[in-house]
PDB file of N, CA and C in Angstrom:
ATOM      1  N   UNK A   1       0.845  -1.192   0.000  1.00  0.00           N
ATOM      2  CA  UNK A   1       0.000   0.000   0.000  1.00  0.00           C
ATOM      3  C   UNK A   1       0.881   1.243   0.000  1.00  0.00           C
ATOM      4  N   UNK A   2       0.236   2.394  -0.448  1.00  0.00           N
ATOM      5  CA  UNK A   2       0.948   3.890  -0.336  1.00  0.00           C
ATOM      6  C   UNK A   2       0.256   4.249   0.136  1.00  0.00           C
ATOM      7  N   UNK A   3       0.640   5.587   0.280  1.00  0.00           N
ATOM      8  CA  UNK A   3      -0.682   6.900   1.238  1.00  0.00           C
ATOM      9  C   UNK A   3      -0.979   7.300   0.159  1.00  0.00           C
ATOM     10  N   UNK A   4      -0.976   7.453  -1.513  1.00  0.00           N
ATOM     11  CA  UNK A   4      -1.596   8.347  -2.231  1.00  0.00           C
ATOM     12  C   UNK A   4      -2.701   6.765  -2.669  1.00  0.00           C
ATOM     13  N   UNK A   5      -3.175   5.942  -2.533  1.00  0.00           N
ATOM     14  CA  UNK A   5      -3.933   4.955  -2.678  1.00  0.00           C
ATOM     15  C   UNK A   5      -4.714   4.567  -1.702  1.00  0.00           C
ATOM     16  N   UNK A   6      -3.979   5.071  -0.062  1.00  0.00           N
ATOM     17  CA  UNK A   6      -4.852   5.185   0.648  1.00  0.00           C
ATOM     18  C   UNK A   6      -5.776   6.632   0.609  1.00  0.00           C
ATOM     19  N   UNK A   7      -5.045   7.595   0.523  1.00  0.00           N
ATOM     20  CA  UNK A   7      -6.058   8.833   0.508  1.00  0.00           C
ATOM     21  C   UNK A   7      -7.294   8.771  -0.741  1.00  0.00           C
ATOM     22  N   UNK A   8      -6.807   8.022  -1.701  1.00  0.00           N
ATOM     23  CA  UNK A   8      -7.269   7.797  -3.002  1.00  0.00           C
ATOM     24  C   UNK A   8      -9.502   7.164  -2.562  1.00  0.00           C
ATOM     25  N   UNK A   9      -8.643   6.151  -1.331  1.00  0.00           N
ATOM     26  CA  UNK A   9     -10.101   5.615  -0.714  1.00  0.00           C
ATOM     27  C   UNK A   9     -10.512   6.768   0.460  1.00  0.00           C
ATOM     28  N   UNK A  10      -9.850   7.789   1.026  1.00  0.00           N
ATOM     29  CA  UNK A  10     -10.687   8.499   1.837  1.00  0.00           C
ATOM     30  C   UNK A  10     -11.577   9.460   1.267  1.00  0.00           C
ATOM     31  N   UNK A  11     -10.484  10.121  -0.079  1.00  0.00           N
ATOM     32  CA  UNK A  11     -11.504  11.360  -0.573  1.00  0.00           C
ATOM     33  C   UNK A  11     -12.453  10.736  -1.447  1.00  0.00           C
ATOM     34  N   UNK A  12     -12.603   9.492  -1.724  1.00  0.00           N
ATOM     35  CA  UNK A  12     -13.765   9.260  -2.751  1.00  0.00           C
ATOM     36  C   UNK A  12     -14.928   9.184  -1.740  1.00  0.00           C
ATOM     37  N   UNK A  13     -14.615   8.257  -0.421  1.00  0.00           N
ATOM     38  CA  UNK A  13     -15.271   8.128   0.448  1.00  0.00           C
ATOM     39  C   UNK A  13     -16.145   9.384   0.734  1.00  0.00           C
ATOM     40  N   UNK A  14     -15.275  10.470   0.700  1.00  0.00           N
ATOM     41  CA  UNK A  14     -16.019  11.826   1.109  1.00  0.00           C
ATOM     42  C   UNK A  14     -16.696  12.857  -0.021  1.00  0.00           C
ATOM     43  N   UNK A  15     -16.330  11.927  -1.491  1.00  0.00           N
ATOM     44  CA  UNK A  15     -16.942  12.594  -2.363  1.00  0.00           C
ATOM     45  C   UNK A  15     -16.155  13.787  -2.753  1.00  0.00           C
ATOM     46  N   UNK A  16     -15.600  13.545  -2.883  1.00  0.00           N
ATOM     47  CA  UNK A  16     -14.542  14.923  -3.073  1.00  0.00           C
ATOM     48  C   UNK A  16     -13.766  14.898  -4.353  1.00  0.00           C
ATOM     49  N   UNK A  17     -13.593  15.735  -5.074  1.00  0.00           N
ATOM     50  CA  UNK A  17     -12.644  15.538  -6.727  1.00  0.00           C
ATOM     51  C   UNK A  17     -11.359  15.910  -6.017  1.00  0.00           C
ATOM     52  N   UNK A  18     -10.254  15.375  -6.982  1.00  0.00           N
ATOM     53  CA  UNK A  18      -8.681  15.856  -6.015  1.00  0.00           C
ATOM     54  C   UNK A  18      -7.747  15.047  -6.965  1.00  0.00           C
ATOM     55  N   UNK A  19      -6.564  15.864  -7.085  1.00  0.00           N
ATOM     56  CA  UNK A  19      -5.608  16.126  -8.456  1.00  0.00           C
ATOM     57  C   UNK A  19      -4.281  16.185  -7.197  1.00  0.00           C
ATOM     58  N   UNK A  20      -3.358  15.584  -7.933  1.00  0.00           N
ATOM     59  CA  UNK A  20      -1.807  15.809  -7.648  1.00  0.00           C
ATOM     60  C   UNK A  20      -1.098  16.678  -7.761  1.00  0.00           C
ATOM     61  N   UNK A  21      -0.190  17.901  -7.184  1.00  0.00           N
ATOM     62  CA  UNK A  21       0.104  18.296  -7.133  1.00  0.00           C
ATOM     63  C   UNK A  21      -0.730  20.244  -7.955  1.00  0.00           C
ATOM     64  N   UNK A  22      -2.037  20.015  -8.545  1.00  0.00           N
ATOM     65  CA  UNK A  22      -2.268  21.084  -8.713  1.00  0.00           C
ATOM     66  C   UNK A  22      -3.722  20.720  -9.656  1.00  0.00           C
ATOM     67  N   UNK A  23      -4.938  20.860  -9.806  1.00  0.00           N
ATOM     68  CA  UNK A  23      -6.100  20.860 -10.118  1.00  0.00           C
ATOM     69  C   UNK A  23      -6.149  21.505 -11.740  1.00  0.00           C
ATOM     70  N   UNK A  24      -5.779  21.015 -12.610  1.00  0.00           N
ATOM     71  CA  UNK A  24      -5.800  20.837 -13.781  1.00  0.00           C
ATOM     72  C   UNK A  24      -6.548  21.430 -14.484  1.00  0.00           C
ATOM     73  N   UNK A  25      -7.810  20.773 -14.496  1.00  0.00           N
ATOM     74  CA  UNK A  25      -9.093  21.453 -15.213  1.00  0.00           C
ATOM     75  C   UNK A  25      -9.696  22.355 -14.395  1.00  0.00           C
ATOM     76  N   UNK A  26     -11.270  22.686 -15.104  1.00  0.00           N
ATOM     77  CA  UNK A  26     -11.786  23.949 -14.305  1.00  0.00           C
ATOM     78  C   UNK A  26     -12.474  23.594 -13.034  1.00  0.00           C
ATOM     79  N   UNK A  27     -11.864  23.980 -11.672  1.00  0.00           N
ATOM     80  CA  UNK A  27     -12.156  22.998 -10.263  1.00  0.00           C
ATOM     81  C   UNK A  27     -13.750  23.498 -10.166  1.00  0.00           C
ATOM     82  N   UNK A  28     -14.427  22.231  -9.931  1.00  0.00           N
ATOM     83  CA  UNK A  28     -15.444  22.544  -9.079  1.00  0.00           C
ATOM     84  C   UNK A  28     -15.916  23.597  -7.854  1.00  0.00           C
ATOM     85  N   UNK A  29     -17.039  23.423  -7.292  1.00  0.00           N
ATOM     86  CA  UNK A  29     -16.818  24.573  -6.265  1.00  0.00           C
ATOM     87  C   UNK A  29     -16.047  23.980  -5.124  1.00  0.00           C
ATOM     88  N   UNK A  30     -15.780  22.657  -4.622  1.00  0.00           N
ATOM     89  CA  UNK A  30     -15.117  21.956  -3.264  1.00  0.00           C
ATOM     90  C   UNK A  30     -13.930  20.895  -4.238  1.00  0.00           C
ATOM     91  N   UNK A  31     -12.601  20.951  -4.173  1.00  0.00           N
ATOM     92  CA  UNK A  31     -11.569  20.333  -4.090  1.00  0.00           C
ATOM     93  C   UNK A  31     -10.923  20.088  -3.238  1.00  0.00           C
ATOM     94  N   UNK A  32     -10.428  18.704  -3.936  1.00  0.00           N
ATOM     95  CA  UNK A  32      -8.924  18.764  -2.935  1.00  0.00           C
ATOM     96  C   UNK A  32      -7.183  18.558  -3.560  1.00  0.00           C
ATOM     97  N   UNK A  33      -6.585  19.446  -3.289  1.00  0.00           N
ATOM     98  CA  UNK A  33      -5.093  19.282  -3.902  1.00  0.00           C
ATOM     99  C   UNK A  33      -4.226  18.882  -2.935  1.00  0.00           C
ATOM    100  N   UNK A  34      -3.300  17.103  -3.535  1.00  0.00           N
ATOM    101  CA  UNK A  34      -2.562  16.797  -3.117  1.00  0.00           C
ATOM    102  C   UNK A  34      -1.489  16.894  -3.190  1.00  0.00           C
ATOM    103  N   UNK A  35      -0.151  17.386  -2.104  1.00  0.00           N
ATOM    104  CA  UNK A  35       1.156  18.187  -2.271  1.00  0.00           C
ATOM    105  C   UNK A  35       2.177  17.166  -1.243  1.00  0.00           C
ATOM    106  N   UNK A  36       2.303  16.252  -1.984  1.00  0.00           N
ATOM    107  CA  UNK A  36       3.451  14.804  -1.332  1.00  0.00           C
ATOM    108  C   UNK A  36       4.582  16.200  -0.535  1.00  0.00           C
ATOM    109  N   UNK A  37       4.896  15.959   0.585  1.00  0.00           N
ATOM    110  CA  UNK A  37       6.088  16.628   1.769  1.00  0.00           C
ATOM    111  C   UNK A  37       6.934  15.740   1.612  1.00  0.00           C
ATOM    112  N   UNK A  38       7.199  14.569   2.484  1.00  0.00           N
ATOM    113  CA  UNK A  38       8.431  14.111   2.751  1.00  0.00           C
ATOM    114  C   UNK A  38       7.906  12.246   2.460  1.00  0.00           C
ATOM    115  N   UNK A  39       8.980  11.640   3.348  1.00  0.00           N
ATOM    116  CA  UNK A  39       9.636  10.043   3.434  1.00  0.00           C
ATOM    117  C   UNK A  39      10.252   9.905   4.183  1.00  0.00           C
ATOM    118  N   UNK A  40      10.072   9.260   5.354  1.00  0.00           N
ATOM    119  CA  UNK A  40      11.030   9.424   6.637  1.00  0.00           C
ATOM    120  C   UNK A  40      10.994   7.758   6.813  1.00  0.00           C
ATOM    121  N   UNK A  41      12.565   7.283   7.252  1.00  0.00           N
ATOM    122  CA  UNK A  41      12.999   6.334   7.744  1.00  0.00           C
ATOM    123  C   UNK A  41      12.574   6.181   9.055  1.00  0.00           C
ATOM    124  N   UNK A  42      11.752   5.313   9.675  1.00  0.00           N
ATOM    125  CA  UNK A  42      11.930   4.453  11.075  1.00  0.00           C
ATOM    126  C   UNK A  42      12.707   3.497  11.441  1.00  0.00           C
ATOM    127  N   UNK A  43      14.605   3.782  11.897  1.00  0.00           N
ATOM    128  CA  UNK A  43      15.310   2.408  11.969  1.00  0.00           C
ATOM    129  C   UNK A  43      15.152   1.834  13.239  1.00  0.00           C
ATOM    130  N   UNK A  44      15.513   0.306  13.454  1.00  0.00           N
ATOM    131  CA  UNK A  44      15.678  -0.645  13.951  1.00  0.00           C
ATOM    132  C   UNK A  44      16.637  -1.219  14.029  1.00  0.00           C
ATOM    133  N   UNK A  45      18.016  -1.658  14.465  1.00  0.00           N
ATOM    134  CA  UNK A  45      19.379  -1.883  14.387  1.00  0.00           C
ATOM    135  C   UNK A  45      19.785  -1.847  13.002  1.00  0.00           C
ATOM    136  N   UNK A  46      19.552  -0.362  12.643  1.00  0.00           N
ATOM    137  CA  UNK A  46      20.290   0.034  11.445  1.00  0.00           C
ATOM    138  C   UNK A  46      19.240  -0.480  10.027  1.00  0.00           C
ATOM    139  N   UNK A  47      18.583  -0.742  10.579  1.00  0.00           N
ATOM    140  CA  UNK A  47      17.372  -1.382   9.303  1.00  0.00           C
ATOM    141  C   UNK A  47      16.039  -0.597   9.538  1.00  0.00           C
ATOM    142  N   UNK A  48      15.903  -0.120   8.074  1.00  0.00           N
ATOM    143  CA  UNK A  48      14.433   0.630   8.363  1.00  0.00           C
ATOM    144  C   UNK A  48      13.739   0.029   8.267  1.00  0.00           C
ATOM    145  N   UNK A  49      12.814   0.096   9.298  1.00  0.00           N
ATOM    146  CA  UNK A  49      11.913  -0.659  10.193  1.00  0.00           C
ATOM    147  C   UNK A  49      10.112  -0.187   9.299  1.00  0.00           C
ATOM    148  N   UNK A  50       9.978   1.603   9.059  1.00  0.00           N
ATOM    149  CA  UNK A  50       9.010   1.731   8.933  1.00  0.00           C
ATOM    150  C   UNK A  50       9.060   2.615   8.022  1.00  0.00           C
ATOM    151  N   UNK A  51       8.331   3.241   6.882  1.00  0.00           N
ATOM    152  CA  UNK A  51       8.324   3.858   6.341  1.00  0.00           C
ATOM    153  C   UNK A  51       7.385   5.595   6.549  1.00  0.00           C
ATOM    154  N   UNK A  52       7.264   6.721   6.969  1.00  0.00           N
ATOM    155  CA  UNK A  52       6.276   7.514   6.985  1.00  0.00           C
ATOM    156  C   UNK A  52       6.278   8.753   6.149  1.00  0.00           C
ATOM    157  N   UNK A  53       5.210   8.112   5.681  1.00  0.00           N
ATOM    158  CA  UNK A  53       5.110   9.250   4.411  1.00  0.00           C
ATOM    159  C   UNK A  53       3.955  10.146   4.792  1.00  0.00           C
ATOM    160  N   UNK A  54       4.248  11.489   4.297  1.00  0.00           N
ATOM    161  CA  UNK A  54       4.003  12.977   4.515  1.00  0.00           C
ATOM    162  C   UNK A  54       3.552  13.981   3.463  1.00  0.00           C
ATOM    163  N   UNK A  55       1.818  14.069   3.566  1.00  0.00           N
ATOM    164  CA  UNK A  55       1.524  14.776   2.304  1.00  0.00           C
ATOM    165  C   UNK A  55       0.729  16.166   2.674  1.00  0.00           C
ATOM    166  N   UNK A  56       0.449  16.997   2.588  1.00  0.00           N
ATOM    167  CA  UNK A  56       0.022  18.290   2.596  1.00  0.00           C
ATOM    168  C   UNK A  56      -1.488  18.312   1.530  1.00  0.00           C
ATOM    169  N   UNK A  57      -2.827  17.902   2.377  1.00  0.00           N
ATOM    170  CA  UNK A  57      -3.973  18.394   1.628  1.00  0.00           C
ATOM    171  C   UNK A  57      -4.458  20.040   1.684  1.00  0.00           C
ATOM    172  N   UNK A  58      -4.118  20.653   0.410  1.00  0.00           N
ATOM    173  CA  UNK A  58      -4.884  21.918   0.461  1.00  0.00           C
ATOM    174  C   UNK A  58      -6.692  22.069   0.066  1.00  0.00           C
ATOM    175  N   UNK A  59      -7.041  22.482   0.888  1.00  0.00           N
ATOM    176  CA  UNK A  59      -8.489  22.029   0.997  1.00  0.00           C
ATOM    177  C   UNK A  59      -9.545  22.958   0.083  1.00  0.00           C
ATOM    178  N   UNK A  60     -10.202  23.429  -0.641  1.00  0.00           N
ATOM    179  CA  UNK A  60     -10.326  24.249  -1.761  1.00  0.00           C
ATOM    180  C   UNK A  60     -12.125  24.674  -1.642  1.00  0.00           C
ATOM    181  N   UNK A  61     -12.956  25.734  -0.837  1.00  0.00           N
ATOM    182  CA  UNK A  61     -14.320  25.280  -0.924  1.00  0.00           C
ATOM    183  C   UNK A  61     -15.093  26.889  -1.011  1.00  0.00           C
ATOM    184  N   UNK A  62     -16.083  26.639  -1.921  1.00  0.00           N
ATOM    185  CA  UNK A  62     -16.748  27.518  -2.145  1.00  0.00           C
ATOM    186  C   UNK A  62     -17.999  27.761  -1.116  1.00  0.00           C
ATOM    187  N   UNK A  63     -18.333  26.338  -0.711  1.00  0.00           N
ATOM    188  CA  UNK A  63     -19.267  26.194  -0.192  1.00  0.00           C
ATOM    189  C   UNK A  63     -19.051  26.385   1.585  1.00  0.00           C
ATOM    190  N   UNK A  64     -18.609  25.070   2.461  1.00  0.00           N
ATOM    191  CA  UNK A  64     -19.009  24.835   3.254  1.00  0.00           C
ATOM    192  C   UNK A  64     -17.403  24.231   3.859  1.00  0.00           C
ATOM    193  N   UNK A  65     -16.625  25.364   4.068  1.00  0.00           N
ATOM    194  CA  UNK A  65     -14.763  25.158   4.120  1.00  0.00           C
ATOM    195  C   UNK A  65     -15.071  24.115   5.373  1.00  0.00           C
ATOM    196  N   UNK A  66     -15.260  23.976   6.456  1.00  0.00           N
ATOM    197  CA  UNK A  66     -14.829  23.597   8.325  1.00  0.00           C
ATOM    198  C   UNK A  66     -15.867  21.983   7.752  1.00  0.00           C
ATOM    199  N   UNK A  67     -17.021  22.146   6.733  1.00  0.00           N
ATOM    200  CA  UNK A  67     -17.905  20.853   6.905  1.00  0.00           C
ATOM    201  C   UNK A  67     -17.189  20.302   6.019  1.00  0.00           C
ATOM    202  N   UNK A  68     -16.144  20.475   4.617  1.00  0.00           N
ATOM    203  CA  UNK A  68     -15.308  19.694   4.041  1.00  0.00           C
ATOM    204  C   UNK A  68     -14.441  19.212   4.842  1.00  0.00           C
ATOM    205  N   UNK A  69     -13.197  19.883   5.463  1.00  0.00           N
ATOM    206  CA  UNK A  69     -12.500  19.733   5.989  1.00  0.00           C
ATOM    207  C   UNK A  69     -12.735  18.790   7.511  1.00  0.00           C
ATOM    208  N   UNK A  70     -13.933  19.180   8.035  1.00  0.00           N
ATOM    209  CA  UNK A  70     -13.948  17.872   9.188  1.00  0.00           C
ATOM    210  C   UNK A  70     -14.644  17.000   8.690  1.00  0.00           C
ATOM    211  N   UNK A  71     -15.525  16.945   7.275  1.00  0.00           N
ATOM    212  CA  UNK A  71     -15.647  15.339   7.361  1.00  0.00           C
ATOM    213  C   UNK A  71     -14.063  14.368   6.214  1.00  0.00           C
ATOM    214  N   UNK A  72     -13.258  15.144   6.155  1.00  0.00           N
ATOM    215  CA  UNK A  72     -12.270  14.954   5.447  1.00  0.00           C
ATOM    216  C   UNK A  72     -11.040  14.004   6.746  1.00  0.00           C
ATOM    217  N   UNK A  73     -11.393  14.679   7.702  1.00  0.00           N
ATOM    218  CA  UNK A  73     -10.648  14.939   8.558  1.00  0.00           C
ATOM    219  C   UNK A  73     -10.608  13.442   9.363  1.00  0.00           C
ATOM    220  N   UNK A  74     -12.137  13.550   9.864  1.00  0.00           N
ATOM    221  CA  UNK A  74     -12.722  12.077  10.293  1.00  0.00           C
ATOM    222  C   UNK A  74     -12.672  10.641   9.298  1.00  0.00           C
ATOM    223  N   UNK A  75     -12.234  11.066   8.488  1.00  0.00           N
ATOM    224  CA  UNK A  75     -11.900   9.659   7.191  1.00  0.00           C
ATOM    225  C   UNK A  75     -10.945   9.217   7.470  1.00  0.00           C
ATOM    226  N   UNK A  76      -9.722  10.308   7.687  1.00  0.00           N
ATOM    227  CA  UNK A  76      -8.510  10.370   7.680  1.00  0.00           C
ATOM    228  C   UNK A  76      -8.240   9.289   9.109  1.00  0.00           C
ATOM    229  N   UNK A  77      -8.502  10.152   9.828  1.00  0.00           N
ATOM    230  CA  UNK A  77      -8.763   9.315  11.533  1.00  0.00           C
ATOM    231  C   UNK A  77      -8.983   7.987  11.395  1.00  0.00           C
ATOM    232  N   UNK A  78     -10.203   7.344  10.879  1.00  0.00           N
ATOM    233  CA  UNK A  78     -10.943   6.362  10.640  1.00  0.00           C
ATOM    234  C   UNK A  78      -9.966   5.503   9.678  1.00  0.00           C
ATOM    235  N   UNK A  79      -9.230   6.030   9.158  1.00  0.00           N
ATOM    236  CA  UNK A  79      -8.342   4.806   7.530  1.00  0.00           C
ATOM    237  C   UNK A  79      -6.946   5.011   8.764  1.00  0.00           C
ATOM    238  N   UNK A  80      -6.859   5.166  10.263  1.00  0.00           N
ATOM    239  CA  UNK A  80      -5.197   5.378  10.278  1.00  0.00           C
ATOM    240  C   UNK A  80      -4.827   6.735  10.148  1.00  0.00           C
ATOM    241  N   UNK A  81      -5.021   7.875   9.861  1.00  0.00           N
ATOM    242  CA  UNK A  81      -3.639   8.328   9.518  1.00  0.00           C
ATOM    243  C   UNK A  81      -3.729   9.307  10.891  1.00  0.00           C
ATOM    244  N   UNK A  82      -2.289   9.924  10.226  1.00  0.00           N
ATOM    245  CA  UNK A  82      -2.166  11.020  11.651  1.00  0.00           C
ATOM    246  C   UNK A  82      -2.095  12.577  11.098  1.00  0.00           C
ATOM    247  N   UNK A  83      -2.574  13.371  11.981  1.00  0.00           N
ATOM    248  CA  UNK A  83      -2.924  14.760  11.775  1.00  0.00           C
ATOM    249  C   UNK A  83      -2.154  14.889  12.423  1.00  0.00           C
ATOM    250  N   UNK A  84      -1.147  16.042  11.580  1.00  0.00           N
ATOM    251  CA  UNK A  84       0.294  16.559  12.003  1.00  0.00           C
ATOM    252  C   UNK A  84      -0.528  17.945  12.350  1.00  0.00           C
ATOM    253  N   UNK A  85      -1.644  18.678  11.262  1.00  0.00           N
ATOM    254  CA  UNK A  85      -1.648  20.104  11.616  1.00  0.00           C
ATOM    255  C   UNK A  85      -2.606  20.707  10.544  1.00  0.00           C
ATOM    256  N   UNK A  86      -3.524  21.087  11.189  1.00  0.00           N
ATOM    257  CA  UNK A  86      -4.870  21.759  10.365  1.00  0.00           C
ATOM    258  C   UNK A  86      -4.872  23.539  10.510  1.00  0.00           C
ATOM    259  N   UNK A  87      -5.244  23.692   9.513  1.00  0.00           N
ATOM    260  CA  UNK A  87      -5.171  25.501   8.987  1.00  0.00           C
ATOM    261  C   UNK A  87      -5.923  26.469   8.517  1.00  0.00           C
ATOM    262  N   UNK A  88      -6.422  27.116   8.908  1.00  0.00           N
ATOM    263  CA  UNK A  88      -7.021  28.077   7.906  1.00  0.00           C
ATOM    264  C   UNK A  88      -5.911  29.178   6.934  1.00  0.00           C
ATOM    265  N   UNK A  89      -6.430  28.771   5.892  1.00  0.00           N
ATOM    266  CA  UNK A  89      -5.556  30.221   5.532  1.00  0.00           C
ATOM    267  C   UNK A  89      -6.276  31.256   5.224  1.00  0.00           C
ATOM    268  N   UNK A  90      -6.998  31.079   4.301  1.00  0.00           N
ATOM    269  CA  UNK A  90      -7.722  32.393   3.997  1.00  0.00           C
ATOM    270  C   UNK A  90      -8.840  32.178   2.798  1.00  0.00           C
ATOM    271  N   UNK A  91      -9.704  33.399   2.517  1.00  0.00           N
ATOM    272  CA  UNK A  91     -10.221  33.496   1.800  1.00  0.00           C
ATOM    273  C   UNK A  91      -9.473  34.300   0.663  1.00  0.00           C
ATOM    274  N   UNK A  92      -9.981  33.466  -0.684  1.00  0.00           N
ATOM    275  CA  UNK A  92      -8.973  34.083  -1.987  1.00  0.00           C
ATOM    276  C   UNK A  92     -10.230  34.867  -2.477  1.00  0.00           C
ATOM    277  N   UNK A  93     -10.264  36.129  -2.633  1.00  0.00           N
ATOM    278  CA  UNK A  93     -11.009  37.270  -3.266  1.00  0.00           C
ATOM    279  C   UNK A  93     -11.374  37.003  -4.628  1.00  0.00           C
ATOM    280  N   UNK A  94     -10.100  36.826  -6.044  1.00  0.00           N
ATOM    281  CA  UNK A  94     -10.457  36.706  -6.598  1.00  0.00           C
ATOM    282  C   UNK A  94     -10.775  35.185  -7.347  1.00  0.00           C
ATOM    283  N   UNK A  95     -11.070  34.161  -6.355  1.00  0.00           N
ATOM    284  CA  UNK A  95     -11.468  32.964  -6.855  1.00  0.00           C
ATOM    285  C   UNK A  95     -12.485  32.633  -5.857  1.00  0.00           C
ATOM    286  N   UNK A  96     -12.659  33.158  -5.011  1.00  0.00           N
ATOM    287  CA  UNK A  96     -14.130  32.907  -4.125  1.00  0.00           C
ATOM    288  C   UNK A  96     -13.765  31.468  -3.496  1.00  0.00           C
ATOM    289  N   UNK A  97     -12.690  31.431  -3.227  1.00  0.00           N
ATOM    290  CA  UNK A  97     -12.844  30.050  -2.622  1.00  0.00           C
ATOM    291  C   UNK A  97     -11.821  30.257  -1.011  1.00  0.00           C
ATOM    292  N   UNK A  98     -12.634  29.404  -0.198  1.00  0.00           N
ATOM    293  CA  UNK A  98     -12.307  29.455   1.296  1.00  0.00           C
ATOM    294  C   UNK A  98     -10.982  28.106   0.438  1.00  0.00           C
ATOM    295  N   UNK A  99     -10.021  28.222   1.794  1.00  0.00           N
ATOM    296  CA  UNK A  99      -8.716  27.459   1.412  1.00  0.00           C
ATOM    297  C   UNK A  99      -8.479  27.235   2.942  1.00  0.00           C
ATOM    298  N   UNK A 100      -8.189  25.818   3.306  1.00  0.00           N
ATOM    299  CA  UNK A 100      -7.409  25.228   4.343  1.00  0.00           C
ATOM    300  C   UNK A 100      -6.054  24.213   3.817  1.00  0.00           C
ATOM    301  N   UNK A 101      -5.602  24.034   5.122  1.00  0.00           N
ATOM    302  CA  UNK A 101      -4.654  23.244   5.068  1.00  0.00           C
ATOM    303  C   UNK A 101      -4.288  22.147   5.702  1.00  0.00           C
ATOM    304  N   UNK A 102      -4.536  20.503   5.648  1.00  0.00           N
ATOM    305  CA  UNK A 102      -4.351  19.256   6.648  1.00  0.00           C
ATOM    306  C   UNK A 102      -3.040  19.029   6.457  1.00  0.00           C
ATOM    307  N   UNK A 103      -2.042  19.007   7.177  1.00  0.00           N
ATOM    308  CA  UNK A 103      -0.931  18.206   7.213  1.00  0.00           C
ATOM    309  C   UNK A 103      -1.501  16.369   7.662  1.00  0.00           C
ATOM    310  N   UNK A 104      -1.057  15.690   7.230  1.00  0.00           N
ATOM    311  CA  UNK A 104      -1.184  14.264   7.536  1.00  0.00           C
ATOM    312  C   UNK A 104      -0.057  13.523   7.145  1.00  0.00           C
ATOM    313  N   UNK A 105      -0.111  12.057   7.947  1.00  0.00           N
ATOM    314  CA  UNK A 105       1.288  11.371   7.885  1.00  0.00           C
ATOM    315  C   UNK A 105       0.572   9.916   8.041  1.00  0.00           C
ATOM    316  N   UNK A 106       1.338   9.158   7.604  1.00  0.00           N
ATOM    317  CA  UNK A 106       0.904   7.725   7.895  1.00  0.00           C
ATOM    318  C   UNK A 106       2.127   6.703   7.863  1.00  0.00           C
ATOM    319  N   UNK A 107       2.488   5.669   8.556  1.00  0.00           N
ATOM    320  CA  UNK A 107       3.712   4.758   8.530  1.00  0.00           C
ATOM    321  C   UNK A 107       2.621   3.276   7.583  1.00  0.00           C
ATOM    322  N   UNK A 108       4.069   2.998   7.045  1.00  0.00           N
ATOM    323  CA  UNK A 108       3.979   1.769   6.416  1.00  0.00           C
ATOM    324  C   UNK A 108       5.067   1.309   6.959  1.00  0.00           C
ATOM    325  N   UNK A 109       4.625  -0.283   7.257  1.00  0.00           N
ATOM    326  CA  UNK A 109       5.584  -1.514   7.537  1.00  0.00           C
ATOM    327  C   UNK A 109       6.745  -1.774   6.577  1.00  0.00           C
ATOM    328  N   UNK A 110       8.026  -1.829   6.749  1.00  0.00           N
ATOM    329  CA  UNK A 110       8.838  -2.191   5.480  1.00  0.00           C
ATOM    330  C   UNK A 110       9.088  -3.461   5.313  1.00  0.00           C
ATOM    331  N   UNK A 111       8.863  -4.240   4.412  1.00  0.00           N
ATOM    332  CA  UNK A 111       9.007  -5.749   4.063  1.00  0.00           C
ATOM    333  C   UNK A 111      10.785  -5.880   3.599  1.00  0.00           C
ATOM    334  N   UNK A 112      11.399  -5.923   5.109  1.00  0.00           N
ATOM    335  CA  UNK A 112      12.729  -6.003   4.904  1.00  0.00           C
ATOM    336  C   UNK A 112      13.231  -8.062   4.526  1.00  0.00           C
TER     337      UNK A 112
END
């Protein structure tokens, strides 16, 4: 498994459209854009033990920003993962869209 295959089952779960690294076509009024962060080693006498990978959802809503984002949030919870850090940023004027930010992380087992 990855985290972009697991998130793949949370945001469908929540009904949500959502693009890699940047929303392509013309976005709906509620997206979500996924922005891969990091890959961190968990060792074990010198053997990585675990894998945790680190992605940045920017949360995109015309409608209903805090009711995307917490039922986004509670998926996340529910599949495993971990909430590093939730955000408001702001409202964008000229695109009318409320914008947050989930940090999330999740470990995978390494099949050493």
């Amino acid at each position: 498994m990855d985290i972009l295959t697991d998130l793949n089952a949370v945001l469908t779960a929540v009904n949500v459209p959502f693009e890699i690294g940047y929303f392509g076509e013309e976005p709906p009024d509620e997206f979500v854009v996924i922005i891969p962060q990091a890959d961190e080693f968990i060792y074990g006498d010198n053997t990585p033990n675990m894998d945790i990978r680190k992605v940045r959802l920017g949360v995109f809503s015309k409608i209903h920003p805090y009711t995307l984002r917490d039922n986004i949030v509670k998926e996340l919870l529910a599949a495993d993962f971990y909430i590093a850090d939730r955000k408001y940023i702001g409202f964008e004027f000229e695109t009318k869209y409320h914008q947050m930010l989930v940090d999330v992380e999740k470990g995978y087992e390494m099949a050493v």
